[in-house]
N, C-alpha and C. Protein backbone atom coordinates (compact mmCIF):
# COMPACT_ATOMS: atom_id res chain seq x y z
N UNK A 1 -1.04 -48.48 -13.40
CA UNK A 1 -0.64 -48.44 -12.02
C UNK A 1 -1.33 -47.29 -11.35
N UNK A 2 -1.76 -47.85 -10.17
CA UNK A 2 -2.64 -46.41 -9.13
C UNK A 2 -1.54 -45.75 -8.63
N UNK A 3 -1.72 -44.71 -7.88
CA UNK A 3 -0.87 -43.88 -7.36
C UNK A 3 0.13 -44.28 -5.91
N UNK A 4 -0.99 -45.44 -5.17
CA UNK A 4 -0.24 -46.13 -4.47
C UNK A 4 1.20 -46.93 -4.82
N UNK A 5 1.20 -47.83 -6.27
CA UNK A 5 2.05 -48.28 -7.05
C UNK A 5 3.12 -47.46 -7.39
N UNK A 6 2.94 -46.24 -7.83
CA UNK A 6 4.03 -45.50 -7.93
C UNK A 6 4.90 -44.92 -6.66
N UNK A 7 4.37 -44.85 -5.72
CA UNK A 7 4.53 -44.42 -4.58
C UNK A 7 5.67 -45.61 -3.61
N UNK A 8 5.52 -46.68 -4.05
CA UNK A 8 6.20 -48.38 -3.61
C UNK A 8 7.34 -48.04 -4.14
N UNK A 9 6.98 -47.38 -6.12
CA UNK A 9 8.15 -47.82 -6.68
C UNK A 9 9.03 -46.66 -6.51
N UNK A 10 8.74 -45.70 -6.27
CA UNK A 10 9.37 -44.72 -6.08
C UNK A 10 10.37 -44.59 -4.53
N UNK A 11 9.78 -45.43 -3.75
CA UNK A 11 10.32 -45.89 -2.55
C UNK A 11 11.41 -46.82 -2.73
N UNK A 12 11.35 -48.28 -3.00
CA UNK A 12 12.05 -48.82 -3.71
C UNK A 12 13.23 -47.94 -4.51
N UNK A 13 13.29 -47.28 -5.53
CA UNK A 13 14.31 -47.02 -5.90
C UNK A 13 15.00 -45.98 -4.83
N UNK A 14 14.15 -45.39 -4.41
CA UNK A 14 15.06 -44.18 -3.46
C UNK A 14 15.76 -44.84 -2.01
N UNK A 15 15.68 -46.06 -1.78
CA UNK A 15 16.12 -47.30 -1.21
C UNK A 15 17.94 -46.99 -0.87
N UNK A 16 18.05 -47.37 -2.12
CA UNK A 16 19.41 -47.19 -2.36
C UNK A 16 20.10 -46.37 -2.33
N UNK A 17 19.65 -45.22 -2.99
CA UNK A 17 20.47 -43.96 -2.75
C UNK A 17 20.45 -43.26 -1.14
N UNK A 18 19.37 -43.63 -0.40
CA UNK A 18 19.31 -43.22 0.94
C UNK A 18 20.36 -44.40 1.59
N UNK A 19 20.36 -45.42 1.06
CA UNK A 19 21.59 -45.97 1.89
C UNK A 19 22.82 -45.59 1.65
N UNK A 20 22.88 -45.43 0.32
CA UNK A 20 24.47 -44.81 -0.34
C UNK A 20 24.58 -43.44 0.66
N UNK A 21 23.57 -42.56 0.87
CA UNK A 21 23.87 -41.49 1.99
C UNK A 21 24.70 -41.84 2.87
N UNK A 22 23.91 -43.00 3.93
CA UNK A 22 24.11 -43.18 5.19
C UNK A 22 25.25 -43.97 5.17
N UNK A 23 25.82 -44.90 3.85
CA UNK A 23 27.34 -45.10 4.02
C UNK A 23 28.27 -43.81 3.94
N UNK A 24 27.83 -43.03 3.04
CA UNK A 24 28.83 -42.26 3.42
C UNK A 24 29.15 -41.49 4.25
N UNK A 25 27.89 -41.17 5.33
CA UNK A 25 27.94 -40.62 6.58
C UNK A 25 28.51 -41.38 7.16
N UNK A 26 28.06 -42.41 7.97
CA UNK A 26 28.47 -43.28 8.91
C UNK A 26 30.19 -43.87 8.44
N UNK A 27 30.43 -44.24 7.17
CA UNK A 27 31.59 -44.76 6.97
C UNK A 27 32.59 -43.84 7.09
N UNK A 28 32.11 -42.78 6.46
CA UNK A 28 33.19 -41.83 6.16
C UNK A 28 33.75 -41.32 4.64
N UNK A 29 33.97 -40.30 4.10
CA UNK A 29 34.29 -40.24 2.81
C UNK A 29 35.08 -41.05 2.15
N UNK A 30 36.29 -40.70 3.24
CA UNK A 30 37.85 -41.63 2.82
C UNK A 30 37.69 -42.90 2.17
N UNK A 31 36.47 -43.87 3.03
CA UNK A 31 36.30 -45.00 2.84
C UNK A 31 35.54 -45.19 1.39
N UNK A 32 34.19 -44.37 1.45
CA UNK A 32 33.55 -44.12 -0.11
C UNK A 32 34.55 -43.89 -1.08
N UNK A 33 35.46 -43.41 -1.24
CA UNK A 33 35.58 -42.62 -2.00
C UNK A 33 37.54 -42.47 -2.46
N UNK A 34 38.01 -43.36 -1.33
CA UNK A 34 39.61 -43.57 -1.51
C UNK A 34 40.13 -42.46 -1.08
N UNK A 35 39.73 -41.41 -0.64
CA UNK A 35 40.35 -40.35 -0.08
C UNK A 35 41.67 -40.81 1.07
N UNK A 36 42.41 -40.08 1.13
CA UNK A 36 43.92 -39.91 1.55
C UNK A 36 43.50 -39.47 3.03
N UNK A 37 43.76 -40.08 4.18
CA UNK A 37 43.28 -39.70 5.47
C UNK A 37 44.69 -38.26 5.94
N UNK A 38 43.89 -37.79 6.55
CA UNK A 38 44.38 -36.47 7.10
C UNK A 38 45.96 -36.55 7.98
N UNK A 39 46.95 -35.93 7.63
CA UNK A 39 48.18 -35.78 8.66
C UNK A 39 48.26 -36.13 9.92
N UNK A 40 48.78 -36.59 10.33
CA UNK A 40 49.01 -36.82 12.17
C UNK A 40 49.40 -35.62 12.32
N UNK A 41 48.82 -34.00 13.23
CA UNK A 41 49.63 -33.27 13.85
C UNK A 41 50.11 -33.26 15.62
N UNK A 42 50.39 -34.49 16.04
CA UNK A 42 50.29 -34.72 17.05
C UNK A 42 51.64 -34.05 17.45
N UNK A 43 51.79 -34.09 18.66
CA UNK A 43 52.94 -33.21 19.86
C UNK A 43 54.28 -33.73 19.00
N UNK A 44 55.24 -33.44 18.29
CA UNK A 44 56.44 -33.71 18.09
C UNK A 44 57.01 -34.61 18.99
N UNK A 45 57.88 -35.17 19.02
CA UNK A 45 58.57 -36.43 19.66
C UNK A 45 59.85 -35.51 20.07
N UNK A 46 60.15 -35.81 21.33
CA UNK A 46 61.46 -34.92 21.88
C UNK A 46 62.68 -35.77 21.80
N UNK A 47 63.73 -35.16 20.95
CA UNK A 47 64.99 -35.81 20.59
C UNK A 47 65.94 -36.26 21.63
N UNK A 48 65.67 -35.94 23.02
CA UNK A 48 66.33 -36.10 24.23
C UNK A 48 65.73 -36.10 25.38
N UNK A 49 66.17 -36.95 25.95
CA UNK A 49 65.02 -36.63 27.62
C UNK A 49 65.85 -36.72 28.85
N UNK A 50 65.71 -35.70 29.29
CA UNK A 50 66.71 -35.79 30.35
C UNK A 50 66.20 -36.57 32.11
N UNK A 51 67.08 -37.42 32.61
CA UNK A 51 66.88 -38.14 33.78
C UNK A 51 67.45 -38.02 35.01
N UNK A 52 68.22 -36.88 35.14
CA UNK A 52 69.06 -36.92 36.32
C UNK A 52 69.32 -34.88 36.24
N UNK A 53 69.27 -35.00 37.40
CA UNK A 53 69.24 -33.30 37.35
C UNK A 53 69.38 -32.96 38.68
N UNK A 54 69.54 -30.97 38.97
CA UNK A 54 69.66 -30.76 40.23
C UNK A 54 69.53 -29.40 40.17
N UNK A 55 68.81 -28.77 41.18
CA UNK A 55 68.99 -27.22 41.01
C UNK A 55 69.06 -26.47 42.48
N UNK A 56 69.48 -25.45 42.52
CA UNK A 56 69.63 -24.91 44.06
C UNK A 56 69.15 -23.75 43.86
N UNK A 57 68.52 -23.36 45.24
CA UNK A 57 67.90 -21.57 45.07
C UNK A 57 68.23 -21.59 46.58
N UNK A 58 68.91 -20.32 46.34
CA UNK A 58 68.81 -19.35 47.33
C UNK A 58 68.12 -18.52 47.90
N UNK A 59 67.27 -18.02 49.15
CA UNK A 59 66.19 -17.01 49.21
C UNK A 59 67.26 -15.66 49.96
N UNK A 60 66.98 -14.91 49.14
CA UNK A 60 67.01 -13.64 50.40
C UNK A 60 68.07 -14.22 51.32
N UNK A 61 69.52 -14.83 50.98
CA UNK A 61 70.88 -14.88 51.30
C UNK A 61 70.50 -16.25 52.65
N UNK A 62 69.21 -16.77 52.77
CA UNK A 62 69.05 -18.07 53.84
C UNK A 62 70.12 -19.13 53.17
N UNK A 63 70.27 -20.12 53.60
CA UNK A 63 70.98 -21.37 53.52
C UNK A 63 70.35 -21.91 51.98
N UNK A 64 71.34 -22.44 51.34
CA UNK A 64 71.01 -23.06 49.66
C UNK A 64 70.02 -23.84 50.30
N UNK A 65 69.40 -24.30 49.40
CA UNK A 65 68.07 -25.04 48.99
C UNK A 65 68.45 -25.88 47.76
N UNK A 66 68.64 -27.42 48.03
CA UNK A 66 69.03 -28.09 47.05
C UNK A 66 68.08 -29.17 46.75
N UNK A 67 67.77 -29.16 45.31
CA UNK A 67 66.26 -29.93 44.53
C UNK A 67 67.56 -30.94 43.63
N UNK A 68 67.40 -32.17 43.91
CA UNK A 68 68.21 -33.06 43.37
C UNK A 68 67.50 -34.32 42.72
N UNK A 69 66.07 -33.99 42.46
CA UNK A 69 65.53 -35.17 41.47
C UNK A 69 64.89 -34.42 40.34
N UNK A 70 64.25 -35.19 39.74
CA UNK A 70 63.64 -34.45 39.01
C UNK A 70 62.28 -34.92 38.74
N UNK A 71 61.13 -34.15 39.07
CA UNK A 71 59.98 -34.61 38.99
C UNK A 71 59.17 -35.30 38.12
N UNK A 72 59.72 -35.18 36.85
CA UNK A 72 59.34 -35.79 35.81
C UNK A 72 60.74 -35.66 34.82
N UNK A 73 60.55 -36.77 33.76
CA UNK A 73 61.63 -36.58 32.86
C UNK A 73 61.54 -35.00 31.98
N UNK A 74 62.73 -34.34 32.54
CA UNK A 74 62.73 -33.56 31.21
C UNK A 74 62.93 -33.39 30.00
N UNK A 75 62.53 -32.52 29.20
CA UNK A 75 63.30 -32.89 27.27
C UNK A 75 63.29 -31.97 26.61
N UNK A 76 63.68 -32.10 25.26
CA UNK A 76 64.70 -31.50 25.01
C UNK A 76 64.50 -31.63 23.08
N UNK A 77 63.70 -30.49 22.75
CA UNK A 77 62.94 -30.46 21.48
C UNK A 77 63.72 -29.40 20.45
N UNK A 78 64.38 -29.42 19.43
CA UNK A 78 64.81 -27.75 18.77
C UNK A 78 63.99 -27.23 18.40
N UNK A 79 62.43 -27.42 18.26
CA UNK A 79 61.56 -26.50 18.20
C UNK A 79 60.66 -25.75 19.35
N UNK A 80 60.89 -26.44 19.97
CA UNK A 80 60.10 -26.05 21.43
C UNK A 80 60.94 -25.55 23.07
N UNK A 81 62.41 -26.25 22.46
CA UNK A 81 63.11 -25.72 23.77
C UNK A 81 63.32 -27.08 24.56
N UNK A 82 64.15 -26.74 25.54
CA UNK A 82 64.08 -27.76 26.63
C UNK A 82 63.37 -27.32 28.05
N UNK A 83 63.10 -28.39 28.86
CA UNK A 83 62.47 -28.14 30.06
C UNK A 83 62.60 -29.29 30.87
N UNK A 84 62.62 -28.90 32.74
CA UNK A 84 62.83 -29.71 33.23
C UNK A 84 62.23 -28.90 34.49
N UNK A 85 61.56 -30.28 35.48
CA UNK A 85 60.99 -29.67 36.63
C UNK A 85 61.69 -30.37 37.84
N UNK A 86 62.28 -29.79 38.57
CA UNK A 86 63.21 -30.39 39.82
C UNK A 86 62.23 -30.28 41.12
N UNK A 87 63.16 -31.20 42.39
CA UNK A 87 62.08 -30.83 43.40
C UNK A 87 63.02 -31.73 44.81
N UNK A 88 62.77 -31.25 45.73
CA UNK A 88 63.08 -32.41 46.53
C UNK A 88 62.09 -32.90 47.56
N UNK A 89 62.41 -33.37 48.92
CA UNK A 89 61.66 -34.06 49.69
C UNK A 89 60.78 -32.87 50.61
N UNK A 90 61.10 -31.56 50.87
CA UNK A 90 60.56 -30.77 51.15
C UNK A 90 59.73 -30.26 50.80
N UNK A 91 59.62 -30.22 49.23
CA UNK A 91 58.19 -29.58 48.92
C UNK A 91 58.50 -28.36 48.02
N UNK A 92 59.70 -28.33 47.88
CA UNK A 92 60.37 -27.11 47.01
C UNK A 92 60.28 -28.07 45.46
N UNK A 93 59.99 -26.83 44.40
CA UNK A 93 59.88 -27.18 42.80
C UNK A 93 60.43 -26.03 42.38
N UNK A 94 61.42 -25.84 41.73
CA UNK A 94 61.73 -25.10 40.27
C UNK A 94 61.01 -26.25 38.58
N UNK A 95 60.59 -24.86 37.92
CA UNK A 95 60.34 -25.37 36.63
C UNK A 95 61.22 -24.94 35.76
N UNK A 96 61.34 -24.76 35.12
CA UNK A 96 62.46 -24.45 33.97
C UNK A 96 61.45 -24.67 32.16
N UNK A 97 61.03 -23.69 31.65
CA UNK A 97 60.32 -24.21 30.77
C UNK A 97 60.73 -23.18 29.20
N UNK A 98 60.47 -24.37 27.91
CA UNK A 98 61.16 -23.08 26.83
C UNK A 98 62.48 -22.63 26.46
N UNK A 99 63.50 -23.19 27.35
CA UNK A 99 64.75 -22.97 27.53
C UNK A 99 65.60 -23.44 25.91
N UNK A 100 65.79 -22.21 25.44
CA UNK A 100 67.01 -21.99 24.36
C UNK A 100 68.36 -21.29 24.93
N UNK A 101 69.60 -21.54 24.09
CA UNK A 101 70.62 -21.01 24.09
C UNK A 101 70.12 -19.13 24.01
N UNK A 102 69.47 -18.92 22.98
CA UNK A 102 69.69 -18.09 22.44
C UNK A 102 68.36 -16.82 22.60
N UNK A 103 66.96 -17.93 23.10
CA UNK A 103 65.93 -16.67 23.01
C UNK A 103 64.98 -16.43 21.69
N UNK A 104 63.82 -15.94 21.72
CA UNK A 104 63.40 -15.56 20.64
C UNK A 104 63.70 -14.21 20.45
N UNK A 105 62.78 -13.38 19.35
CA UNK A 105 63.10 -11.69 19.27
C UNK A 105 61.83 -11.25 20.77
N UNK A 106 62.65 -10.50 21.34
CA UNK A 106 62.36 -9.86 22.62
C UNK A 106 62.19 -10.91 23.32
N UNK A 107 62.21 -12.34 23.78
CA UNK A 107 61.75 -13.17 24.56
C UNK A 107 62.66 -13.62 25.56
N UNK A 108 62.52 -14.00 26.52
CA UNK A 108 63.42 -14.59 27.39
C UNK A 108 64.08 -15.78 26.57
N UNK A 109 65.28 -16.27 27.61
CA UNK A 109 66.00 -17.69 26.61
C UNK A 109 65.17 -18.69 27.56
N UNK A 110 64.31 -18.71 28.76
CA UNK A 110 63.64 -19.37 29.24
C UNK A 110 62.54 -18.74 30.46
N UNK A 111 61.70 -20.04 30.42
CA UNK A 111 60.49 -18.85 32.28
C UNK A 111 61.23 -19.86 32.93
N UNK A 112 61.16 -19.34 34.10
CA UNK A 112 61.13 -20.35 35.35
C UNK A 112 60.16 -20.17 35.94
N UNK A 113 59.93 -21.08 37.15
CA UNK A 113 58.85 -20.51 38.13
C UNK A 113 59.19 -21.72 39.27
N UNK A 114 58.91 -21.01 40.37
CA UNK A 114 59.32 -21.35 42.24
C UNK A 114 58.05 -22.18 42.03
N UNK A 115 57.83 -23.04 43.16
CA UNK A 115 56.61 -23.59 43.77
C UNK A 115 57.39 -24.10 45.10
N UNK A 116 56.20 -24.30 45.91
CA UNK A 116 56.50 -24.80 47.22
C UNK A 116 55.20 -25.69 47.76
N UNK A 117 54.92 -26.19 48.34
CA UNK A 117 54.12 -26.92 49.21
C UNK A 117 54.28 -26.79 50.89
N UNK A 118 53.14 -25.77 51.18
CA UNK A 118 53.44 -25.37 52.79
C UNK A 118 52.28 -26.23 53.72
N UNK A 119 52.18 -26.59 53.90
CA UNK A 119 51.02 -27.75 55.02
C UNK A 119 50.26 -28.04 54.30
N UNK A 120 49.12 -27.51 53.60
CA UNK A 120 48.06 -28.10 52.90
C UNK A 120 48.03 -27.14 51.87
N UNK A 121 48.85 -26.45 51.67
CA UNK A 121 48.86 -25.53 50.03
C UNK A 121 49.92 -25.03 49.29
N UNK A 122 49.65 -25.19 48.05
CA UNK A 122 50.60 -24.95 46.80
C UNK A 122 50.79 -23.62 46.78
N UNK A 123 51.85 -23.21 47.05
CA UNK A 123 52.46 -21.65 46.97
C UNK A 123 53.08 -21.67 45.65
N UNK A 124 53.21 -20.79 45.12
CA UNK A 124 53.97 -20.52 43.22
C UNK A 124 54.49 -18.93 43.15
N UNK A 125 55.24 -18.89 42.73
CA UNK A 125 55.76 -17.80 41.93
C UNK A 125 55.18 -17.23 40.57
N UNK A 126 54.19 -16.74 40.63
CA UNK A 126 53.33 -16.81 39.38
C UNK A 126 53.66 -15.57 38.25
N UNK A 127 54.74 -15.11 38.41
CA UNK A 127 55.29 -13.53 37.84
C UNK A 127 56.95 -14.50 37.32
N UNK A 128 57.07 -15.00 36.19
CA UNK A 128 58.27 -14.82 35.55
C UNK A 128 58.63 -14.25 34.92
N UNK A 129 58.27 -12.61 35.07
CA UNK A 129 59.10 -11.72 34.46
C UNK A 129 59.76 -11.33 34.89
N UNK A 130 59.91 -11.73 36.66
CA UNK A 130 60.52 -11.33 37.75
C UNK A 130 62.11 -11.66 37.81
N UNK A 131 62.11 -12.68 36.96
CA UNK A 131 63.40 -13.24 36.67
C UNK A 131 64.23 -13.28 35.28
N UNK A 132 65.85 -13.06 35.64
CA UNK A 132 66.73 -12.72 34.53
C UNK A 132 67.12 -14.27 34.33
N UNK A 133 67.08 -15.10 33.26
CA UNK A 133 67.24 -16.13 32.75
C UNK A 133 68.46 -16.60 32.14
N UNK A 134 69.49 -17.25 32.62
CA UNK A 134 70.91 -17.05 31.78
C UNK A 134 71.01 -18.74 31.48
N UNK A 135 70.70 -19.07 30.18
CA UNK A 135 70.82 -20.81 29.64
C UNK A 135 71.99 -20.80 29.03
N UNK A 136 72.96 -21.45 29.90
CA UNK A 136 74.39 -21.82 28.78
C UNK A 136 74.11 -23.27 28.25
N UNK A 137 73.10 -24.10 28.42
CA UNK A 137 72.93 -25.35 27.48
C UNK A 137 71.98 -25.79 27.55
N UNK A 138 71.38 -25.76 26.52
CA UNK A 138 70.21 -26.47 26.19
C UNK A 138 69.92 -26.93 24.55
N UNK A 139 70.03 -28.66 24.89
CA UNK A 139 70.63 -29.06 23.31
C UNK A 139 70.05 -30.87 23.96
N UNK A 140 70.73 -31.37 23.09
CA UNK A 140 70.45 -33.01 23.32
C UNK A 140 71.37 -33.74 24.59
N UNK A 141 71.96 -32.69 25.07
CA UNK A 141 73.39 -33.58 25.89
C UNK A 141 72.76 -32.76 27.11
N UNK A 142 72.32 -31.90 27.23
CA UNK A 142 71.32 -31.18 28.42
C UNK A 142 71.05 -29.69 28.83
N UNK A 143 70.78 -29.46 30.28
CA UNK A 143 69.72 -28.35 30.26
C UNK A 143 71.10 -27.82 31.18
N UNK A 144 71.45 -26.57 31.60
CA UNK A 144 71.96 -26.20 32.37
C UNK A 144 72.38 -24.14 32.09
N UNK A 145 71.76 -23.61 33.30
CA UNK A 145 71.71 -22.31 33.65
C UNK A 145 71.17 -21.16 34.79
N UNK A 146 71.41 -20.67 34.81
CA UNK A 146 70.59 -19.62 36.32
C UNK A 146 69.86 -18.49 35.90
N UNK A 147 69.72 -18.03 37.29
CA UNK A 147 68.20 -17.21 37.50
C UNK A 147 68.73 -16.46 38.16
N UNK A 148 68.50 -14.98 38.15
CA UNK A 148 68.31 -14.21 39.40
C UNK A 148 66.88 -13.46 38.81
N UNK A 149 66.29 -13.47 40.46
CA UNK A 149 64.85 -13.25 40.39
C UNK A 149 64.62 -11.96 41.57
N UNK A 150 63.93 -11.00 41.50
CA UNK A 150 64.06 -9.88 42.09
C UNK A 150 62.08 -9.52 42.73
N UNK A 151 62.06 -9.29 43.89
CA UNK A 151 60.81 -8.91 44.28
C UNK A 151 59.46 -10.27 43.88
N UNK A 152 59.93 -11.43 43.86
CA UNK A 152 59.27 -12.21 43.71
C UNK A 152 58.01 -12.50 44.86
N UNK A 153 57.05 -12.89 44.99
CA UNK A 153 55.63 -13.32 45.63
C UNK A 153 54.85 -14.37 45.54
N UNK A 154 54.74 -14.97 46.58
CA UNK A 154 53.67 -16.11 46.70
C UNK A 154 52.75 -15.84 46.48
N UNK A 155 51.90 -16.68 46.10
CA UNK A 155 50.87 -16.81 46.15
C UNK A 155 50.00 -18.11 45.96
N UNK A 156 48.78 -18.46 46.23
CA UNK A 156 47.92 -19.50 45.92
C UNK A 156 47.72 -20.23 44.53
N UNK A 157 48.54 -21.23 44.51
CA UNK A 157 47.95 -21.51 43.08
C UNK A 157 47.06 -21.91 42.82
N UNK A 158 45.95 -22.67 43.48
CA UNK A 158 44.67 -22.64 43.93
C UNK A 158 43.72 -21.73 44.06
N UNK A 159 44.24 -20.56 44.25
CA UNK A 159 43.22 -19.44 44.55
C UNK A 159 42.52 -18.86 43.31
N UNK A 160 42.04 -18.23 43.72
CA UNK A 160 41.33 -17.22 42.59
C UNK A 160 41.44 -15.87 42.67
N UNK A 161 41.65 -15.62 41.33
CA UNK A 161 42.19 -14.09 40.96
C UNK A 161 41.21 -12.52 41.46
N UNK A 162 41.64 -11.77 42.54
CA UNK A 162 40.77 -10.98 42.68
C UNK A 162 40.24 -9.93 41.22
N UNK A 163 39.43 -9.22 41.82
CA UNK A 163 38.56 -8.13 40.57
C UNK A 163 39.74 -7.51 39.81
N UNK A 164 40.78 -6.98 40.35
CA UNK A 164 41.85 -6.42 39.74
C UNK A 164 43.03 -7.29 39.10
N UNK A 165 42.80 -8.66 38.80
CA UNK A 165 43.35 -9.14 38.03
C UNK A 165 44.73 -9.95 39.05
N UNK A 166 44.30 -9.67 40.26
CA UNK A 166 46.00 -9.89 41.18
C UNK A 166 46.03 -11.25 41.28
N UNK A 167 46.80 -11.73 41.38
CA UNK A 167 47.20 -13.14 42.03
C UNK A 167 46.84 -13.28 43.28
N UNK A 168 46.04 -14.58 44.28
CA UNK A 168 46.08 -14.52 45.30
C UNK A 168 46.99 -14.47 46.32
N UNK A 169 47.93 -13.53 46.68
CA UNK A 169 48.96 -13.80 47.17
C UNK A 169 48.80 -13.87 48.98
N UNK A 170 50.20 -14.54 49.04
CA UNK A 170 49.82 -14.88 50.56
C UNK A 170 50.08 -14.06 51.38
N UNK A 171 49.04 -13.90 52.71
CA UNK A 171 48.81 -12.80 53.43
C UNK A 171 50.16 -13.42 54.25
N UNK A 172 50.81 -11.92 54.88
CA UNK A 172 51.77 -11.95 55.53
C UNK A 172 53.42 -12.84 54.91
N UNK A 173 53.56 -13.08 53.37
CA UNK A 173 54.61 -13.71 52.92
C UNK A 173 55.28 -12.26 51.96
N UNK A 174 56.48 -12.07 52.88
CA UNK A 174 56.79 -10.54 51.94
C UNK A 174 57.20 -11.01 50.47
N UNK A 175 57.97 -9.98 49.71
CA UNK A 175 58.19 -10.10 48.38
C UNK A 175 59.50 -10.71 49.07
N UNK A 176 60.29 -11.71 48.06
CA UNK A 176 61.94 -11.83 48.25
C UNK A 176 62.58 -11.71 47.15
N UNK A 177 64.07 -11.96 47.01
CA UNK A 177 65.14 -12.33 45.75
C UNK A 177 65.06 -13.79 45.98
N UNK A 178 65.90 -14.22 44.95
CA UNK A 178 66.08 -15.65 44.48
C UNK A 178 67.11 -15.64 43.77
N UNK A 179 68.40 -16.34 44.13
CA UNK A 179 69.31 -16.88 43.08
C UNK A 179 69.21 -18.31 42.74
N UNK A 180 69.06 -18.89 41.39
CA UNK A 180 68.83 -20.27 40.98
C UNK A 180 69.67 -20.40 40.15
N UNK A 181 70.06 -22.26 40.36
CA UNK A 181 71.00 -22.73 39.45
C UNK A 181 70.30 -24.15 38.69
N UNK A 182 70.45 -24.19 37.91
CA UNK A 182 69.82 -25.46 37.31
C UNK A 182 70.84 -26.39 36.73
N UNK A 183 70.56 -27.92 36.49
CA UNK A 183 71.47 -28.68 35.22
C UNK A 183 70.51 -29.90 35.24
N UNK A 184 70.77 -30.43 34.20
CA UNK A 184 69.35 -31.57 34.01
C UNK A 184 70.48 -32.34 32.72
N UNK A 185 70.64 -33.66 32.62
CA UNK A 185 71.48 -34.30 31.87
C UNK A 185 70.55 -35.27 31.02
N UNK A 186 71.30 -35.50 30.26
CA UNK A 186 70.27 -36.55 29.16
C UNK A 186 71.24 -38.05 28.88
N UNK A 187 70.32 -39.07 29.78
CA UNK A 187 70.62 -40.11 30.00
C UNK A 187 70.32 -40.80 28.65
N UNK A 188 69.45 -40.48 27.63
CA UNK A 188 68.74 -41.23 26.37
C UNK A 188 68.78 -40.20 25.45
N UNK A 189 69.55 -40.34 24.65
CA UNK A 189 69.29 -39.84 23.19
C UNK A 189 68.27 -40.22 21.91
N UNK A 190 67.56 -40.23 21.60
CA UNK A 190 66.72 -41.27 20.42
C UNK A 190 66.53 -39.89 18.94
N UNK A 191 66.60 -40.70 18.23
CA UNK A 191 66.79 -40.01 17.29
C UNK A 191 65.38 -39.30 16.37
N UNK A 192 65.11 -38.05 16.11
CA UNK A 192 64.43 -37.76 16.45
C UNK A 192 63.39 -37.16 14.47
C-alpha cells in the first residue's frame, strides 16, 4: 500500500470515533452514557396565595388612604416569607415583601415600600429602613400588620442615581411620616 492508501484507511477508521465525539457533544452525556439528569432548582412553589386584601396609609395626619385590591396575588412561602402588593384606583401601591412573624438575626420581620403614580411618573419610597415593621401574621391563612415610617422621600423610580449614590428624589416633595396597615387573606391553600 502507498501512502495515499494508508491515509483513506486511516480516515476511514477515525470516521467513527469522530462521530462518537460529535454524539456526545451534540446529544449530550446523559444520553451517551445513562447519566442521571441534574435537579430541578427552580423557584419553590408557594403553599398559599393570597386574593383579597387591603391596606391604608396615612401621610403626615391627611385623610386615610385606602388600597383595597391587590395588584397581584400574594403568597405565602415558610422559606421565603409572605408578600403582597396592594393598590387602588389612584395610583397609590404599598408592597409588603419577606414578611415573617418573627424576623431573621438583626433583620426586619418585613420591607415595605410606598409607590405612587403622579401624571406621568412613578414616585417610590426607596429607603425601607425608614420604616418600623410590626407582622402579627404571616402563615398560610394570611398576611396582616403595620408600619410606622419616619422622614420618608420620593423619589424617581425611573431616574438615575446621582455621583453620590442619592436617589433621584423629587424636587420640591418634602420628607413625610407614614402610618400603614396591611391584611391580605388566603383564598387557596394547596399543599405544598
Amino acid at each position: 500500500m502507498g501512502g495515499g492508501a494508508a491515509r483513506v484507511l486511516r480516515g476511514r477508521a477515525g470516521a467513527p470515533l469522530f462521530g462518537l465525539l460529535v454524539a456526545t457533544v451534540v446529544g449530550g452525556c446523559q444520553d451517551l452514557f445513562g447519566a442521571v439528569p441534574p435537579p430541578d432548582f427552580g423557584m419553590p412553589q408557594p403553599v398559599a396565595v393570597y386574593r383579597e386584601g387591603r391596606a391604608t396609609v396615612a401621610v403626615d395626619g391627611d385623610p386615610i388612604i385606602v388600597l383595597d385590591e391587590l395588584a397581584e396575588t400574594g403568597t405565602f412561602d415558610p422559606s421565603l416569607g409572605a408578600g403582597a402588593t396592594f393598590h387602588n384606583a389612584d395610583g397609590w401601591y404599598v408592597r409588603v415583601m419577606d414578611a415573617t412573624k418573627l424576623g431573621g438575626f438583626l433583620t426586619s420581620p418585613a420591607y415595605i415600600q410606598l409607590d405612587r403614580i403622579v401624571g406621568t411618573e412613578h414616585w417610590t419610597s426607596a429607603d425601607p429602613s425608614r420604616c418600623v415593621v410590626t407582622v402579627s401574621a404571616a402563615d398560610a391563612t394570611g398576611l396582616m400588620g403595620k408600619a410606622t415610617c419616619k422622614g420618608l422621600r420620593w423619589s424617581d423610580a425611573l431616574g438615575t442615581y446621582t455621583g453620590n449614590f442619592e436617589p433621584p428624589y423629587i424636587k420640591d416633595a418634602p420628607a413625610f411620616d407614614a402610618e400603614i396597615t396591611f391584611q391580605a387573606t388566603a383564598s387557596t391553600t394547596q399543599s405544598g
